[in-house]
N, C-alpha and C. Protein backbone atom coordinates (compact mmCIF):
# COMPACT_ATOMS: atom_id res chain seq x y z
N UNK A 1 -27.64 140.12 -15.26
CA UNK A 1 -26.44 139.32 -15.09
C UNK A 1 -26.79 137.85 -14.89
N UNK A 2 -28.21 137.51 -14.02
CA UNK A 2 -28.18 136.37 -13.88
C UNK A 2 -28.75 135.30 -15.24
N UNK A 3 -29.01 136.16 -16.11
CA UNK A 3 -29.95 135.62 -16.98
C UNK A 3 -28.50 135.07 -18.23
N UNK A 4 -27.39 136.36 -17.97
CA UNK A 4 -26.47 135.67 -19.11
C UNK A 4 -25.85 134.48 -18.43
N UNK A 5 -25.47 134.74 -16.89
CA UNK A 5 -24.98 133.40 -16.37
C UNK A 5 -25.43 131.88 -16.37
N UNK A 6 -27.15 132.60 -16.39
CA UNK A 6 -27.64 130.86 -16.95
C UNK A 6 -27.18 130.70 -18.54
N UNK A 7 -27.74 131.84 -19.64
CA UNK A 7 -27.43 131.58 -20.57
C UNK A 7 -25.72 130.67 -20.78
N UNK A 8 -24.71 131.45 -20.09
CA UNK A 8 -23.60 130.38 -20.19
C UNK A 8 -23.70 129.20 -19.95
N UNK A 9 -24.15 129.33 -18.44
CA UNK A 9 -24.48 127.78 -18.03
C UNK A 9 -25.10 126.70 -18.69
N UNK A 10 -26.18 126.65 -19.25
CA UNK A 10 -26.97 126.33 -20.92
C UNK A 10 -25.85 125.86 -21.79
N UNK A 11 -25.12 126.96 -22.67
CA UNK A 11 -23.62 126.58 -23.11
C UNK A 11 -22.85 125.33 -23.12
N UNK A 12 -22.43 125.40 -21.78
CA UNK A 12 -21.40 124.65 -20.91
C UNK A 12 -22.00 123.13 -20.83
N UNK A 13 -23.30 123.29 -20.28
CA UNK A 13 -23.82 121.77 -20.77
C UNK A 13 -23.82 121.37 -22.07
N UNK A 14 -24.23 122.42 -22.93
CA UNK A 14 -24.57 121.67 -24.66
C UNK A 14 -22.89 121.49 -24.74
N UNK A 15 -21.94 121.98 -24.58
CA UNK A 15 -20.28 122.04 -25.16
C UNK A 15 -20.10 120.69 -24.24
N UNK A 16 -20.42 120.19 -23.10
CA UNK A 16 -20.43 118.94 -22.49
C UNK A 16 -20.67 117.63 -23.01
N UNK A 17 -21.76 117.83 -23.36
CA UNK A 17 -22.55 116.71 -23.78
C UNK A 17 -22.06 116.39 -25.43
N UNK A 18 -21.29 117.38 -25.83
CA UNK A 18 -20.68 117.59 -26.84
C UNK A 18 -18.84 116.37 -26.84
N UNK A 19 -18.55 116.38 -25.50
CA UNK A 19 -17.45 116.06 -24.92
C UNK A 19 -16.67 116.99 -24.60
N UNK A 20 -17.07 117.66 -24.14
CA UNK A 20 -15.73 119.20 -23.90
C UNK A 20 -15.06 119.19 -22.80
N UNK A 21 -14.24 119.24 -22.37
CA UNK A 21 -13.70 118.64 -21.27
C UNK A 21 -13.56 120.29 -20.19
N UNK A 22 -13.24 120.85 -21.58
CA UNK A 22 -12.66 122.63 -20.92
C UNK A 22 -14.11 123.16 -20.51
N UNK A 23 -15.49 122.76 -21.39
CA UNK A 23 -16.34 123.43 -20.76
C UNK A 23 -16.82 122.57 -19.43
N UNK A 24 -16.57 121.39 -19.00
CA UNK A 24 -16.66 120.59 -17.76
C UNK A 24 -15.96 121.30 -16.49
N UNK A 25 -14.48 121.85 -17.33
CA UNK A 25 -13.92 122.08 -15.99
C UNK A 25 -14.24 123.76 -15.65
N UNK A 26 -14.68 124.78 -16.53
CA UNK A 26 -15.35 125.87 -16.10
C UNK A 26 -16.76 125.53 -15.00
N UNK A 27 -17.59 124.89 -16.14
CA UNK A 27 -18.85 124.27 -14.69
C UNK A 27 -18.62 124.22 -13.74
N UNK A 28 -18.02 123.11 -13.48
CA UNK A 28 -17.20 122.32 -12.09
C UNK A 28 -16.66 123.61 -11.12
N UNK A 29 -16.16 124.34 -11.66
CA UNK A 29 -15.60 125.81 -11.13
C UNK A 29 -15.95 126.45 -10.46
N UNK A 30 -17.32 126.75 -11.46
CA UNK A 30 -18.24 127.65 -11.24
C UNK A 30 -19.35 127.47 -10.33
N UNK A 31 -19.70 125.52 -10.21
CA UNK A 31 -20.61 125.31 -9.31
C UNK A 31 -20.17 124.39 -8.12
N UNK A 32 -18.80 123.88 -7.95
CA UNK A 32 -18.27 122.79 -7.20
C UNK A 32 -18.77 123.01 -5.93
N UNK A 33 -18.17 124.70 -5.24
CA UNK A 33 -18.33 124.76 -4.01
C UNK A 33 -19.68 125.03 -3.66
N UNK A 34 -20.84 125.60 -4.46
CA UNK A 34 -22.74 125.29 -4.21
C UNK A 34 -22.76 124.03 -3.94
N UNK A 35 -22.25 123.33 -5.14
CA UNK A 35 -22.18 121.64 -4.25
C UNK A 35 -21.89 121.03 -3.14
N UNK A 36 -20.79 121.62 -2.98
CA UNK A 36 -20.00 120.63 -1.78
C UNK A 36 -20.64 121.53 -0.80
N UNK A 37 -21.14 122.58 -0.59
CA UNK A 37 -21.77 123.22 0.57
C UNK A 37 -22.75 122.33 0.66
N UNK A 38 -24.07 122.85 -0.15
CA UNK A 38 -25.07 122.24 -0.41
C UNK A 38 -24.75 120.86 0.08
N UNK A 39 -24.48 119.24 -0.20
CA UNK A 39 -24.10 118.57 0.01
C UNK A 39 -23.73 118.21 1.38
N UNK A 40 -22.37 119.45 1.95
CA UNK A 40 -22.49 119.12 3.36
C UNK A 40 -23.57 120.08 4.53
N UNK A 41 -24.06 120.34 4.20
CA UNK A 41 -25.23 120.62 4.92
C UNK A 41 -26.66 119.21 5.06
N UNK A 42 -26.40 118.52 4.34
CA UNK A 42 -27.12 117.34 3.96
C UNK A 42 -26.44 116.10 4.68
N UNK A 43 -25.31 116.12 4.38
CA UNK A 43 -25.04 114.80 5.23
C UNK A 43 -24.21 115.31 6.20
N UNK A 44 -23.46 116.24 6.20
CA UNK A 44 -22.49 116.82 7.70
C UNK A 44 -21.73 115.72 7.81
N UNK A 45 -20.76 115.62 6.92
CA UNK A 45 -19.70 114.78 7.06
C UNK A 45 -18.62 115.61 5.72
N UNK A 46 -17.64 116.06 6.11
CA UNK A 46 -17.06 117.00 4.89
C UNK A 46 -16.36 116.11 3.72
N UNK A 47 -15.44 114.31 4.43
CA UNK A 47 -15.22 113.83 3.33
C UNK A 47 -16.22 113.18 2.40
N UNK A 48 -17.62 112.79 2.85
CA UNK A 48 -18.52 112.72 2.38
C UNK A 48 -18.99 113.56 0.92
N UNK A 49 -19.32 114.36 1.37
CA UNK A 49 -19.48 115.69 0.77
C UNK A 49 -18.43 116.25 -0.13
N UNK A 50 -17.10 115.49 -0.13
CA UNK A 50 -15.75 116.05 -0.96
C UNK A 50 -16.32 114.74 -2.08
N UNK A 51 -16.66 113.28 -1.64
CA UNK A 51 -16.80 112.25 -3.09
C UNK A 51 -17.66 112.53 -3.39
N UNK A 52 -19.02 113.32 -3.00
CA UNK A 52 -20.51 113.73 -3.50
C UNK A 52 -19.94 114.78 -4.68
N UNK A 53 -19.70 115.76 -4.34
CA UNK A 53 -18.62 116.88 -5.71
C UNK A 53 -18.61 115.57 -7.14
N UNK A 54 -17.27 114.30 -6.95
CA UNK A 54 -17.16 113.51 -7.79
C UNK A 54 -18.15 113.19 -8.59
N UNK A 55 -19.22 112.91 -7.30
CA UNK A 55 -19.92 112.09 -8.20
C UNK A 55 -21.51 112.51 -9.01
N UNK A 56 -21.41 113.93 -8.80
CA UNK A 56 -22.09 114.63 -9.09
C UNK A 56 -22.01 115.23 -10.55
N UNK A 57 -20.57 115.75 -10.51
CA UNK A 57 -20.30 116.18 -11.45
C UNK A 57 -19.73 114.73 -12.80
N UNK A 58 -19.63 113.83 -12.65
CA UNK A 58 -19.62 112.61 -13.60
C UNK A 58 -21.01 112.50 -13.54
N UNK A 59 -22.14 112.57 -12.79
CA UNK A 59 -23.39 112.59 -13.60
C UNK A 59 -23.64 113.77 -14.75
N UNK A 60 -23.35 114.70 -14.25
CA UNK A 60 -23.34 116.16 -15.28
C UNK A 60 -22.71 115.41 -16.55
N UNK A 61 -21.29 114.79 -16.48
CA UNK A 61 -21.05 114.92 -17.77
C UNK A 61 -21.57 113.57 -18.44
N UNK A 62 -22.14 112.34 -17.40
CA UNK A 62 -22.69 111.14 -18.64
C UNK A 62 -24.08 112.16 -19.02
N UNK A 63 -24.57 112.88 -18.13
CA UNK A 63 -26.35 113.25 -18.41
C UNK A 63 -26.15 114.41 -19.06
N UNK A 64 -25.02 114.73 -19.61
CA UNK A 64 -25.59 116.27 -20.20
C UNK A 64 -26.38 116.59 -21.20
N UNK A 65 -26.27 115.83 -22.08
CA UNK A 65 -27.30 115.57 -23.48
C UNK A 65 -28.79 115.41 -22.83
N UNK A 66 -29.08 114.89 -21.86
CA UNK A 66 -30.37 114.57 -21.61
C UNK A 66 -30.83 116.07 -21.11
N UNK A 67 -30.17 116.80 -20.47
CA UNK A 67 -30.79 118.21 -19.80
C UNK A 67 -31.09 119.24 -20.73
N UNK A 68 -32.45 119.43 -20.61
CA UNK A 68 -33.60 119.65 -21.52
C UNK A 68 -33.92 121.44 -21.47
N UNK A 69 -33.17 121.82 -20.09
CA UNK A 69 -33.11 123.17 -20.02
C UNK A 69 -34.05 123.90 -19.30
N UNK A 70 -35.38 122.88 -18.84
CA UNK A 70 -36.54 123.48 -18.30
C UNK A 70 -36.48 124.26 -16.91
N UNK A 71 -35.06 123.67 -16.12
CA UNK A 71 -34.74 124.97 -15.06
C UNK A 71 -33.21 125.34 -15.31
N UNK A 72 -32.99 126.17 -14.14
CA UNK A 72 -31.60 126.81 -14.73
C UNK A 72 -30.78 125.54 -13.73
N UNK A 73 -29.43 125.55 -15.02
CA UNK A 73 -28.07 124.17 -14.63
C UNK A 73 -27.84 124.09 -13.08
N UNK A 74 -28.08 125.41 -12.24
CA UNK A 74 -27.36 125.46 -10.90
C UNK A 74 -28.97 125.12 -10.26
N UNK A 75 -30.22 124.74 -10.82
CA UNK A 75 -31.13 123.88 -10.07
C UNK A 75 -31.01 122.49 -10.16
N UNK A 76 -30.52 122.48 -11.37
CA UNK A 76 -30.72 120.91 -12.01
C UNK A 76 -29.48 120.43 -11.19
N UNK A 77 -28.04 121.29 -10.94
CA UNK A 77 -27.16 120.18 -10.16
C UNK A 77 -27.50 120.10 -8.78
N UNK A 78 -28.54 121.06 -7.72
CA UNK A 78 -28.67 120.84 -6.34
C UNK A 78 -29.97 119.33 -6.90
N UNK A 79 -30.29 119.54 -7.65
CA UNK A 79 -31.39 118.76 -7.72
C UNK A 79 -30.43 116.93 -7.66
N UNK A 80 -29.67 117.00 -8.17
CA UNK A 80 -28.61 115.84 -8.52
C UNK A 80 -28.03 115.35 -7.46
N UNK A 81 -27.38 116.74 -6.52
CA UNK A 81 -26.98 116.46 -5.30
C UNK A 81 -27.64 116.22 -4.54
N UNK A 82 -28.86 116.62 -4.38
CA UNK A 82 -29.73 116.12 -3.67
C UNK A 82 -30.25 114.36 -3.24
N UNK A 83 -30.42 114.33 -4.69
CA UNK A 83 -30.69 112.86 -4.77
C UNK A 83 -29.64 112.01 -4.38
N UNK A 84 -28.85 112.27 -4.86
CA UNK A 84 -27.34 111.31 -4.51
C UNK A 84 -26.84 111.18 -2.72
N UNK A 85 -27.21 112.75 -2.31
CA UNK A 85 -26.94 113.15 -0.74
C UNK A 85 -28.47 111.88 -0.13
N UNK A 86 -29.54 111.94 -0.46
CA UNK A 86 -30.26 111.14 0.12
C UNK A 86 -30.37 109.48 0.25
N UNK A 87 -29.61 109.71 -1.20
CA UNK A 87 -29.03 107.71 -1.15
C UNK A 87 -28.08 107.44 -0.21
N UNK A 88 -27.04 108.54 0.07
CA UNK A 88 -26.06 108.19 0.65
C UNK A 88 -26.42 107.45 1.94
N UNK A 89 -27.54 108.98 2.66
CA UNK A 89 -28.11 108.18 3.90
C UNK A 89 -28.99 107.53 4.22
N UNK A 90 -29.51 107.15 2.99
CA UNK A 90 -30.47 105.81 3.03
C UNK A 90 -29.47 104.65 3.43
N UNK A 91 -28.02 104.49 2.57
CA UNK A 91 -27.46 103.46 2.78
C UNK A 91 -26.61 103.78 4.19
N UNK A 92 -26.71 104.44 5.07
CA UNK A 92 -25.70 104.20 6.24
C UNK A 92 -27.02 103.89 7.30
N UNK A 93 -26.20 102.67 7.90
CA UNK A 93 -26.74 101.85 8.76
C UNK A 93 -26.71 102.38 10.47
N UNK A 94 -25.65 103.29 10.25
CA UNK A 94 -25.15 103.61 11.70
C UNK A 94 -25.84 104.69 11.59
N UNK A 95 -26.44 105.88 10.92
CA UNK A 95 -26.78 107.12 11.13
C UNK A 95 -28.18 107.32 11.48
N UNK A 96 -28.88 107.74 12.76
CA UNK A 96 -29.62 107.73 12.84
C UNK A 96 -30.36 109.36 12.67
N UNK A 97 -31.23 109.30 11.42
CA UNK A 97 -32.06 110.73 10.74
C UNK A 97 -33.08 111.22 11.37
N UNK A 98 -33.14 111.28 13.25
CA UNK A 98 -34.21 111.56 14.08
C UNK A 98 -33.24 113.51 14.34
N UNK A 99 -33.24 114.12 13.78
CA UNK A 99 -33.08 115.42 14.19
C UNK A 99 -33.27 116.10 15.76
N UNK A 100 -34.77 115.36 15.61
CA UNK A 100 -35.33 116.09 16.94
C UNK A 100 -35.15 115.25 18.46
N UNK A 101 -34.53 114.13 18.41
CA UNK A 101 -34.10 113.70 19.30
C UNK A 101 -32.82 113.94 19.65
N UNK A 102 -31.89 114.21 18.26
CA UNK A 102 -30.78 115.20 18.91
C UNK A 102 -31.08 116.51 19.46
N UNK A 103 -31.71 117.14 18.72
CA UNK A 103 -32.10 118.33 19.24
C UNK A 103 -32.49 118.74 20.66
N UNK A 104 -33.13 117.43 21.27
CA UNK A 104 -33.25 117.10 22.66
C UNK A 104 -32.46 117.21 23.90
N UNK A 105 -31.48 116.91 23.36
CA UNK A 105 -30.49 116.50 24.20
C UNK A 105 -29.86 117.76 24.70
N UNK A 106 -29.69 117.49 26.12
CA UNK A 106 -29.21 118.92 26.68
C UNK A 106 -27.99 119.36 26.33
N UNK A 107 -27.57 120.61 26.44
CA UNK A 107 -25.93 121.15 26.34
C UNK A 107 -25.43 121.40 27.93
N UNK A 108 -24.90 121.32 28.27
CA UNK A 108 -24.40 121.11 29.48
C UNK A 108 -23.11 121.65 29.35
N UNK A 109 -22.91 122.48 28.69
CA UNK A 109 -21.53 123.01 28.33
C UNK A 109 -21.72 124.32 28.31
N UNK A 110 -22.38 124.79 29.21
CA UNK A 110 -22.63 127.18 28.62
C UNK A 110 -21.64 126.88 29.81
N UNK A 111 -20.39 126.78 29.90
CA UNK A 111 -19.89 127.77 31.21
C UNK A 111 -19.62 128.94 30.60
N UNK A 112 -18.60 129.99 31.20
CA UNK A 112 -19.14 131.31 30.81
C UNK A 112 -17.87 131.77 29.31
N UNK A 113 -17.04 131.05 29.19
CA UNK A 113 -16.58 131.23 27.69
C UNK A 113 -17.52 130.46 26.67
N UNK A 114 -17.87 129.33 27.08
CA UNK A 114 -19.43 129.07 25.76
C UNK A 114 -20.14 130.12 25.52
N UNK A 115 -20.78 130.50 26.60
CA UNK A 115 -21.60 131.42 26.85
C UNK A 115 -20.97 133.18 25.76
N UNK A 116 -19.79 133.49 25.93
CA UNK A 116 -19.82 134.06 25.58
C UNK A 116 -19.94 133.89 23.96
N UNK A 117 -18.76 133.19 23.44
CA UNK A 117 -18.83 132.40 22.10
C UNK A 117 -20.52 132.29 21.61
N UNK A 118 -21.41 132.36 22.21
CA UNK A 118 -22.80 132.02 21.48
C UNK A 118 -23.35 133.08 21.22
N UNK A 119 -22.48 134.62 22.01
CA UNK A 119 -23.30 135.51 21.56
C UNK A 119 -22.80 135.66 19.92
N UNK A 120 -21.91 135.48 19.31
CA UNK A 120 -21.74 135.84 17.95
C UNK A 120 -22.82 135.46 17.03
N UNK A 121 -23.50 135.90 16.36
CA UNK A 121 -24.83 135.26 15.75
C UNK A 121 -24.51 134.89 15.07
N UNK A 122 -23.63 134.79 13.87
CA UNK A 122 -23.32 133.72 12.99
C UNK A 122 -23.38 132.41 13.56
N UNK A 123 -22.79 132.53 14.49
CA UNK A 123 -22.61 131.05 15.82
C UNK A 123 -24.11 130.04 16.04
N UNK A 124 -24.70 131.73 16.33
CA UNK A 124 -26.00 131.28 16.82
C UNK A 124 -26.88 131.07 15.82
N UNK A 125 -27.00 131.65 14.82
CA UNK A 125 -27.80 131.29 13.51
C UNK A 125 -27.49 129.99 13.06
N UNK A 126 -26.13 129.28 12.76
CA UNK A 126 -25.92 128.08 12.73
C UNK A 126 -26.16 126.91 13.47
N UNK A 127 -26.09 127.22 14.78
CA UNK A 127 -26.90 126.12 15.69
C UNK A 127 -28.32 125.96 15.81
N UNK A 128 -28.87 127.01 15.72
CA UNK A 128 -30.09 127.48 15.23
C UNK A 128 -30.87 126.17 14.63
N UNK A 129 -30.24 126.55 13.06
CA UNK A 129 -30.24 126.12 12.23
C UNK A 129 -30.27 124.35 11.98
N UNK A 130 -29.55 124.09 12.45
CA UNK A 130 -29.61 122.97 13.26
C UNK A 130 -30.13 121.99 14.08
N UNK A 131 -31.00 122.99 14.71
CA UNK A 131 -32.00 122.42 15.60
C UNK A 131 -33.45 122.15 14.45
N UNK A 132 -33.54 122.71 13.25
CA UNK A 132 -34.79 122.65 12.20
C UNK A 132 -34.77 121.05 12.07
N UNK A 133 -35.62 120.70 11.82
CA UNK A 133 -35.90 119.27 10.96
C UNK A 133 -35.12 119.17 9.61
N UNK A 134 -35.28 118.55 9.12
CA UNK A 134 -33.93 118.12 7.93
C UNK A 134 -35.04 118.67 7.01
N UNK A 135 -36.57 118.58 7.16
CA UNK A 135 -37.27 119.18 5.70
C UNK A 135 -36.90 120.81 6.28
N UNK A 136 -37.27 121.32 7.40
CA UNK A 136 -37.37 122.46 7.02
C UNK A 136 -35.54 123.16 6.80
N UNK A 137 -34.99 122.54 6.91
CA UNK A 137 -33.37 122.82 7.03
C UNK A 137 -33.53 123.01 5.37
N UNK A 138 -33.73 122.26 4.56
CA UNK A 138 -33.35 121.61 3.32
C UNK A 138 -34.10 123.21 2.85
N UNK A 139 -35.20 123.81 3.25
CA UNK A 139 -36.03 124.62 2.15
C UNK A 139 -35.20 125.99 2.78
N UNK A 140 -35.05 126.19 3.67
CA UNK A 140 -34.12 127.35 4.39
C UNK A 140 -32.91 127.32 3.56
N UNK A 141 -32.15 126.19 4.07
CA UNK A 141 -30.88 126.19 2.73
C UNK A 141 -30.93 126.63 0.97
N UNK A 142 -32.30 125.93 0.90
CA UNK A 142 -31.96 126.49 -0.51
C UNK A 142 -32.67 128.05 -1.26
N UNK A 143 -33.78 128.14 -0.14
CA UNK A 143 -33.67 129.62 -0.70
C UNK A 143 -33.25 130.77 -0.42
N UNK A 144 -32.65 130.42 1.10
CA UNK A 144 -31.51 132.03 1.49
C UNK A 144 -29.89 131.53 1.63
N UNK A 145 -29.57 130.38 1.15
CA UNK A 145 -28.30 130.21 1.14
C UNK A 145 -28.00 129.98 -0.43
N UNK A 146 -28.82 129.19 -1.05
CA UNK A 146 -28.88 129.18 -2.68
C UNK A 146 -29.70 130.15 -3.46
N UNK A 147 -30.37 130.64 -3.10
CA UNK A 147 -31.32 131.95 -3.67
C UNK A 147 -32.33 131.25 -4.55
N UNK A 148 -32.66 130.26 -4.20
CA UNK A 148 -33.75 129.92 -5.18
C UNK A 148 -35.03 130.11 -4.86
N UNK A 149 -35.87 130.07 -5.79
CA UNK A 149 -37.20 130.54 -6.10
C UNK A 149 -38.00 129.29 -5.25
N UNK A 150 -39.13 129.33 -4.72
CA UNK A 150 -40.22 128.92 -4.41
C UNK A 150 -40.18 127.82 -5.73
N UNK A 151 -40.91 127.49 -6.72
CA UNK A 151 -40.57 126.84 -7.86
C UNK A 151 -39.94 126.26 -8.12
N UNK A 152 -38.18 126.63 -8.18
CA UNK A 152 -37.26 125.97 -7.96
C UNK A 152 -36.94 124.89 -7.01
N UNK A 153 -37.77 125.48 -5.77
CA UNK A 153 -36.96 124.54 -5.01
C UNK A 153 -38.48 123.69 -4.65
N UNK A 154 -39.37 123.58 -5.37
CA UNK A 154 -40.63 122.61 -5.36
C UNK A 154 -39.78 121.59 -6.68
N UNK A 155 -38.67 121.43 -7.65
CA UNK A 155 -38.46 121.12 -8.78
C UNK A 155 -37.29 119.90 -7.71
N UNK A 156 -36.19 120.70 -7.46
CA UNK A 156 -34.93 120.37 -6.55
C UNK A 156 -35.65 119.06 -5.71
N UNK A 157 -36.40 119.47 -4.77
CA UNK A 157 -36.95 118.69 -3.48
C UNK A 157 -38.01 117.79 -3.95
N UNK A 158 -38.95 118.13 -5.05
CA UNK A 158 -40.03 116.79 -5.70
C UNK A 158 -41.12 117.09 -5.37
N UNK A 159 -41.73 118.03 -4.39
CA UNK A 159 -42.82 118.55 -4.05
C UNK A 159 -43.71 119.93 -4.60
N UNK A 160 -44.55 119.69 -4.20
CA UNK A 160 -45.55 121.06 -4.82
C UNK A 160 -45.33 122.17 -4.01
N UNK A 161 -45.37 123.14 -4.69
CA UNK A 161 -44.79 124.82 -4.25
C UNK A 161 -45.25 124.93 -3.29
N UNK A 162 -46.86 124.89 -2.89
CA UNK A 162 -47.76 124.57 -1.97
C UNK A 162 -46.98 124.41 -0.76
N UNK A 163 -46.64 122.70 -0.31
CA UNK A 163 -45.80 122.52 0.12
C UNK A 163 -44.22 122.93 0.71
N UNK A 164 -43.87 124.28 -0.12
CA UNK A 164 -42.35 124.64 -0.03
C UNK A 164 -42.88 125.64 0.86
N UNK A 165 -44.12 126.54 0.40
CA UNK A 165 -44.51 127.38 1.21
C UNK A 165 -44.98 127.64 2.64
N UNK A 166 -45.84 126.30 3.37
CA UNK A 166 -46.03 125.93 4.10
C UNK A 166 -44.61 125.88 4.62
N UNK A 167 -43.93 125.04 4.35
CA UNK A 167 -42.65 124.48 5.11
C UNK A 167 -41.65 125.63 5.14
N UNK A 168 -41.76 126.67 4.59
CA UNK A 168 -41.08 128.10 4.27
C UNK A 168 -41.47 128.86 6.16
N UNK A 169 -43.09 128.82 5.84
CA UNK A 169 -43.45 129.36 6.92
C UNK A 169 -43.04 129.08 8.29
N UNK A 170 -43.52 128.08 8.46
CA UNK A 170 -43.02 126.65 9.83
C UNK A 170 -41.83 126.97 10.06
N UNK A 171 -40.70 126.88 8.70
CA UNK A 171 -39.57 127.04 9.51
C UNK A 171 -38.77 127.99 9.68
N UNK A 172 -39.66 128.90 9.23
CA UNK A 172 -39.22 130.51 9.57
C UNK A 172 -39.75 131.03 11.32
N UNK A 173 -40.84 130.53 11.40
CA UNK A 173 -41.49 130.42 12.48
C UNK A 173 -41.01 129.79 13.66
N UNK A 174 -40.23 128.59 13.21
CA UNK A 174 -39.45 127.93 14.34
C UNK A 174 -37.66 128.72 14.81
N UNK A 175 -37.44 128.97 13.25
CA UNK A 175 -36.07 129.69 13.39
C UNK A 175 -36.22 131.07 14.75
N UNK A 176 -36.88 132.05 14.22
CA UNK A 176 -37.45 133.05 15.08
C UNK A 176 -37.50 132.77 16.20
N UNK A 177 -38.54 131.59 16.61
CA UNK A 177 -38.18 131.55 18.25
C UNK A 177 -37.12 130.68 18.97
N UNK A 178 -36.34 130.15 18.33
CA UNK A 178 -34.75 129.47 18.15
C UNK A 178 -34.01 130.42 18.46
N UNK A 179 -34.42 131.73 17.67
CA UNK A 179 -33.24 132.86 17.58
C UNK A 179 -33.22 133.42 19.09
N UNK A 180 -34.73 133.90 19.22
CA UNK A 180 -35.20 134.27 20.03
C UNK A 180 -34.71 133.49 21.58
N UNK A 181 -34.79 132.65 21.79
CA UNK A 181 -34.57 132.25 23.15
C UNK A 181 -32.88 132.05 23.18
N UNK A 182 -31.60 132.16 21.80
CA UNK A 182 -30.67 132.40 22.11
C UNK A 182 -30.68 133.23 22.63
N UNK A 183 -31.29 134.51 22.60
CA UNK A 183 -30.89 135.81 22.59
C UNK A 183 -30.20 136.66 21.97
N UNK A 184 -30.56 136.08 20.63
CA UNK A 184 -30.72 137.18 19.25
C UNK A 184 -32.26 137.70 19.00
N UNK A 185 -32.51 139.28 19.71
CA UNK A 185 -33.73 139.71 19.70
C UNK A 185 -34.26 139.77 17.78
N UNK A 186 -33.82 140.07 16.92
CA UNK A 186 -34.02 140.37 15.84
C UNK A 186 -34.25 138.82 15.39
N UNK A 187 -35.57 138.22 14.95
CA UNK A 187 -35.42 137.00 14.32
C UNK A 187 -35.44 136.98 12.42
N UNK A 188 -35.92 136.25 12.31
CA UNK A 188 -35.03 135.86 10.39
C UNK A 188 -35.78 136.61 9.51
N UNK A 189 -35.17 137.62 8.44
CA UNK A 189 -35.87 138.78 8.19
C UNK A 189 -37.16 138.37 7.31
């Protein structure tokens, strides 16, 4: 199944780059909300992340002729979003990209309805999550929330597999004892 879905996907760009407007708005369809997730997990700002969609997908359709096919369309657009999500916060002046100094900062808020609210692990997997560094966030996101390959996401991010793997490990390693001191005994499979 996944192999005809790229095969469409393949399609949809050549009928693009073609000017197709109908095969733009199937794409768009089909990949908007990988985007705008993807996306807001990157900058955590949702209207942000609603003009990133825009402007993502108007690169798809000036660049479609240029995409050469060497990974599949739903790498090549995190790969797009990516880049675009990192300009964004290159250019904001007010945002400061220290993770781990938020991460620092105490919660001072478990009274005992927090407390309970944190046992839900979805809850807790997301804050979790959160607490990772923005590299290891970025490789977590994309291969158990996007399903991509080791490969893939050395293509997406600009680095050597090498690299994805290492940072695979680390932040599987950090998640686990994240999980762990919530008190979710089971850490990340």
């Amino acid at each position: 199944m996944s192999a005809n879905l790229a095969a469409s996907d393949e399609i949809l760009i050549a009928r693009i780059a073609q000017g197709d407007k109908l095969a733009m708005r199937v794409l768009y369809g089909r990949h908007h909300v990988r985007v705008y997730r993807f996306g807001l997990r990157l900058l955590r700002d949702e209207q942000v992340a609603e003009d990133l969609i825009s402007e993502v997908f108007l690169d798809v359709w000036r660049q479609a002729g240029r995409f050469e096919g060497r990974s599949a369309v739903s790498t090549w657009l995190l790969a797009i979003t990516r880049f675009k999500a990192l300009s964004i916060l290159r250019k904001r002046k007010d945002v400061e990209l220290d993770d781990d100094a938020a991460a620092a900062i105490e919660d001072g808020s478990d009274d005992p309805e927090i407390a309970t609210q944190k046992k839900d692990v979805g809850n807790v997997l997301r804050r979790c999550l959160t607490a990772l560094s923005p590299d290891h966030r970025e490789i977590i996101d994309l291969v158990y929330y996007h399903e991509k390959s080791v490969e893939e996401v050395a293509e997406i991010v600009g680095i050597p597999e090498n690299t994805v793997k290492t940072r695979m490990f680390y932040a599987r390693k950090k998640l686990a004892e994240l999980l762990k001191a919530a008190g979710v005994e089971r850490g990340w499979p």
